[in-house]
Protein backbone atom coordinates (compact mmCIF):
# COMPACT_ATOMS: atom_id res chain seq x y z
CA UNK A 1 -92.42 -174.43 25.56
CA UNK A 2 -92.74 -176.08 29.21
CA UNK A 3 -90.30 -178.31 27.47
CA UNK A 4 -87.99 -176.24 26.70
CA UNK A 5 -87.68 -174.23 29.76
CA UNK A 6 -87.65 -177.52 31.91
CA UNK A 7 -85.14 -178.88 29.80
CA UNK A 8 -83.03 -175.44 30.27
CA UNK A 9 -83.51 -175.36 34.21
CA UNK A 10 -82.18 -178.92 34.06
CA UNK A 11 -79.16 -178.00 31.92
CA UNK A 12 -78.62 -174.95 33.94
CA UNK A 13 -79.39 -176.98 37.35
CA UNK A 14 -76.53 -179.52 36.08
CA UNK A 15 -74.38 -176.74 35.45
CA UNK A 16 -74.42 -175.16 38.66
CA UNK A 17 -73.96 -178.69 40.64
CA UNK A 18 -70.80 -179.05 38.49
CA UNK A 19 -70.10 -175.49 39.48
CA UNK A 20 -70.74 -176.90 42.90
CA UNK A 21 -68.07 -179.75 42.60
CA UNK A 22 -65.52 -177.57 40.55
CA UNK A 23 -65.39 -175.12 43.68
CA UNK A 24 -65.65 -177.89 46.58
CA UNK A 25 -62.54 -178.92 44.52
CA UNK A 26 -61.12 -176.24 44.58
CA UNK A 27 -61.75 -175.58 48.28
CA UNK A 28 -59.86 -179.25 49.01
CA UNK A 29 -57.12 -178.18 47.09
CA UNK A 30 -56.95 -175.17 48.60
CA UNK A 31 -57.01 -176.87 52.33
CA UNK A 32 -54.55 -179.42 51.11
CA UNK A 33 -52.39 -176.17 49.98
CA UNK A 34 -52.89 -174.36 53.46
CA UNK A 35 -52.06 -177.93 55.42
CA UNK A 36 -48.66 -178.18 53.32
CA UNK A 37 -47.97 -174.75 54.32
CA UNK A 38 -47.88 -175.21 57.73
CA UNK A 39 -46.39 -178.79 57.60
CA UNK A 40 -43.81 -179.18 54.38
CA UNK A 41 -41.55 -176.00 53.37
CA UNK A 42 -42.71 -173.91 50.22
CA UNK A 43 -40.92 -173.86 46.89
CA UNK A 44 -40.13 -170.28 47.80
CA UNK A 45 -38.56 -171.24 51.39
CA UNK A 46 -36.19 -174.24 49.78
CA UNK A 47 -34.65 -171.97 47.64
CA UNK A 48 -34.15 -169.35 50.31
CA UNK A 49 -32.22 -172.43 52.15
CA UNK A 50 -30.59 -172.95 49.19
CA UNK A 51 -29.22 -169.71 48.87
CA UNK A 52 -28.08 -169.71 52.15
CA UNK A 53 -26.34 -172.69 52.03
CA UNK A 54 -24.62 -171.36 48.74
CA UNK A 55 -23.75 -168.24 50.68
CA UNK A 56 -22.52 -170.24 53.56
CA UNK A 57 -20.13 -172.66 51.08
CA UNK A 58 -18.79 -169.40 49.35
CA UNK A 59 -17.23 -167.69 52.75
CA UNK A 60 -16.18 -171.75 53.85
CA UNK A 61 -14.26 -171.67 50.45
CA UNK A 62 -13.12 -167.97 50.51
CA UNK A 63 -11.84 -168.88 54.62
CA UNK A 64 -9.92 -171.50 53.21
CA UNK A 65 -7.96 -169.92 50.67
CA UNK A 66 -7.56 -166.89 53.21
CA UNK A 67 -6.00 -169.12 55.04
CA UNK A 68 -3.87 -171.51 53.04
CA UNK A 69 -2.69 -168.16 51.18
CA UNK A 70 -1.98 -167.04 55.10
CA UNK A 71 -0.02 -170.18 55.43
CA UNK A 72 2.21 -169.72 52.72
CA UNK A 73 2.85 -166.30 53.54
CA UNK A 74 4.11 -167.96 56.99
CA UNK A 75 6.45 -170.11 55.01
CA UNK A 76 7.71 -167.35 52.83
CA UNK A 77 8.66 -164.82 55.34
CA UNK A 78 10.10 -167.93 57.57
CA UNK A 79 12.56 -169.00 54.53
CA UNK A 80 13.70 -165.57 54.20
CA UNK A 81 14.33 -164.94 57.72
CA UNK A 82 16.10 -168.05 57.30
CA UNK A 83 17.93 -166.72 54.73
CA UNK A 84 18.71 -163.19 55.90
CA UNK A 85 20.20 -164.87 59.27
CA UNK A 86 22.82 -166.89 57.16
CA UNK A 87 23.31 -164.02 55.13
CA UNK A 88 23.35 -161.10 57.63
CA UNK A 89 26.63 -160.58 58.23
CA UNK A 90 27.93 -161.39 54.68
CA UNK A 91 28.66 -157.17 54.76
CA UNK A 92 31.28 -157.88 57.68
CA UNK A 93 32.87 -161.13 56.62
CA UNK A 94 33.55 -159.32 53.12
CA UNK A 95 35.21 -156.65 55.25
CA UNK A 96 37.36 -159.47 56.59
CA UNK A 97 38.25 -161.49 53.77
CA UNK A 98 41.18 -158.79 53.11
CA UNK A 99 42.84 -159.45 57.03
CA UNK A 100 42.50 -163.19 55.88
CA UNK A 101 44.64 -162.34 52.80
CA UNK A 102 46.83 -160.61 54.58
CA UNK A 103 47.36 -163.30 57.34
CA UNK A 104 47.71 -166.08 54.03
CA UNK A 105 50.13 -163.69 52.45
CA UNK A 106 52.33 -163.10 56.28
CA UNK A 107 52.14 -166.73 56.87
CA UNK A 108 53.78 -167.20 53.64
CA UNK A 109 56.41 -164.61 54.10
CA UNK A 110 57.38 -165.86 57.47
CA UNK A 111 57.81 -169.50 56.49
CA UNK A 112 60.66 -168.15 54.56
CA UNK A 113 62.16 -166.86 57.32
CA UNK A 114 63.88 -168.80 59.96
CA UNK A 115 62.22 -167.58 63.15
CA UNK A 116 59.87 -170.62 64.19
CA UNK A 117 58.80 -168.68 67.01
CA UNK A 118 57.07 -166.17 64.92
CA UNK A 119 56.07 -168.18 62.58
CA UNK A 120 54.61 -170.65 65.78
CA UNK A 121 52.58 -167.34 66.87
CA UNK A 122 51.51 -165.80 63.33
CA UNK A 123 49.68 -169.18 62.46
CA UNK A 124 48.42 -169.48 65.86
CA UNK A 125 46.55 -166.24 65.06
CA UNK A 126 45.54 -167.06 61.75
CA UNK A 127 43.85 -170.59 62.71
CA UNK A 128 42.08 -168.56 65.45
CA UNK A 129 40.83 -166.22 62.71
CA UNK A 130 39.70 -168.62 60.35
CA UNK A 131 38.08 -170.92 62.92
CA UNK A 132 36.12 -167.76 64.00
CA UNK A 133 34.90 -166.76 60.32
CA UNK A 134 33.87 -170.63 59.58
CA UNK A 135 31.62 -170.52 62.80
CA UNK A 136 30.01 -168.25 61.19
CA UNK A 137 29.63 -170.13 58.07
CA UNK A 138 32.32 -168.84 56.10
CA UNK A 139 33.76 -171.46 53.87
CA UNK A 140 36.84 -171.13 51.07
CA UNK A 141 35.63 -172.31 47.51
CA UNK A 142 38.68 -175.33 47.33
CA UNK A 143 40.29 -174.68 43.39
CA UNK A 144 43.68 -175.26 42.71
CA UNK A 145 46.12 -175.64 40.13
CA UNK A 146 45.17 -178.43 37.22
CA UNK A 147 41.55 -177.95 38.05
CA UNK A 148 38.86 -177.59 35.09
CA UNK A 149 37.87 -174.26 35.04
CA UNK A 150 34.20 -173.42 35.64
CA UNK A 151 32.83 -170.11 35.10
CA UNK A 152 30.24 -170.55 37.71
CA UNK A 153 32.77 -170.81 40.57
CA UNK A 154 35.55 -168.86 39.66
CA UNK A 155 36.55 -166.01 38.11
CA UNK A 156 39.59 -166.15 35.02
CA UNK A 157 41.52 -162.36 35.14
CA UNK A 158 43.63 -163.64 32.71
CA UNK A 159 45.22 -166.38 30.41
CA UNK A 160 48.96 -167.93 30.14
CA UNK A 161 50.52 -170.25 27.46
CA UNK A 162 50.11 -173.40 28.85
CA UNK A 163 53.19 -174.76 30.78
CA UNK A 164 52.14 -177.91 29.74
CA UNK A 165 49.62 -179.83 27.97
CA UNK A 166 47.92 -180.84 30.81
CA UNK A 167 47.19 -177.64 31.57
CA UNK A 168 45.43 -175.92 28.46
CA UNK A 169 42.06 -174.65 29.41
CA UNK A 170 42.50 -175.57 33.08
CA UNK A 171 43.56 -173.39 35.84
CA UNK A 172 47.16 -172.49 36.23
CA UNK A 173 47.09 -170.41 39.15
CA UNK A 174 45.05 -169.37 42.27
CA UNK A 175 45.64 -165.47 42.87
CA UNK A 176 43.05 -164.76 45.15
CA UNK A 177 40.73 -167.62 47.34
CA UNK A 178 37.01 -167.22 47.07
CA UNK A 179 34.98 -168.24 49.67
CA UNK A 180 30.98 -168.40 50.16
CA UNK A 181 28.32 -168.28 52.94
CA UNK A 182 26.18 -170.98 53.27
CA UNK A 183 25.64 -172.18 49.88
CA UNK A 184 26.18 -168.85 47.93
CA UNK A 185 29.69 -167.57 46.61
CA UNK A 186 30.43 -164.22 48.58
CA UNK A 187 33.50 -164.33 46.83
CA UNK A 188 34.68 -165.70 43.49
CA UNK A 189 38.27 -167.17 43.23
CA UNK A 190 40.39 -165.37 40.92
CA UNK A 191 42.32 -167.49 38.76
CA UNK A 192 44.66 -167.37 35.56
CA UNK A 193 44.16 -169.99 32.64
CA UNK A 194 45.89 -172.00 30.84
CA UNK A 195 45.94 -171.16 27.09
């Protein structure tokens, strides 16, 4: 019986100095745990890092598009500026384009006439006129007689037999000069066509 109780307390006294290691184990680990605290970041405070990085790449990347969309906005509003400059007083030369007919039609009339005087002062007026309106970017759409006819440039009020072969489907006539501003036609030429 002595046996078996010796051979128990030895069991239970190798037990307990496993115990013994298992927790002196445990202790290390648990110092090695505290010294990586306080030396080497947690788990916990990389991904905080992390997250702050992420947050900090999100507002870099939402500044940038702020301000490349600000930068086109810039270049938008320039161009039309641009544009509404060339364009502004496209009302007022319209207005004009009439006293230019009239001059075109005068200067006609008088070079009938034989008064060279007149004639001298009329188209000394008219070239004053015209300089004016083409320093302010006024130009006359050049068509004349015998040219192909393009829908995009002029405008056909009506069509003519043909005086000649040459002529069918091309302009016959120039009734009325179109002119534009800048690059776009304020005015389209009227013209008759050839049929």
């Amino acid at each position: 019986m002595f046996k078996k109780i010796f051979k128990n307390m030895s069991q239970d006294n190798s037990e307990s100095k496993e115990k013994e290691s298992i927790n002196e184990n445990i202790a290390a680990e648990n110092e090695t745990v505290t010294e990586n605290e306080a030396g080497i970041p947690s788990a916990e405070e990389l991904t905080e890092e992390e997250k702050l990085r992420e947050e900090l790449a999100k507002e870099k990347d939402k500044f940038l598009r702020l301000f490349a969309e600000f930068e086109n906005y810039k270049k938008r509003t320039s161009k039309e500026r641009m544009e509404l400059f060339k364009t502004a007083n496209q009302e007022v030369l319209l207005a004009l384009l009439p006293v230019m007919d009239d001059f075109d039609r005068a200067l006609a009339e008088i070079a009938k006439s034989e008064d060279e005087l007149l004639l001298k002062g009329v188209e000394l007026i008219h070239n004053k006129f015209s300089d004016t309106l083409k320093s302010k970017g006024l130009e006359q759409v050049e068509l004349k007689a015998g040219d192909n006819f393009d829908a995009d440039f002029a405008e056909a009020i009506t069509q003519i037999p043909a005086p000649s072969d040459k002529l069918k489907g091309k302009i016959v006539d120039v009734i009325e000069k179109g002119y534009k501003l800048g690059d776009k036609i304020i005015r389209f030429p009227k013209v008759v066509l050839g049929n």
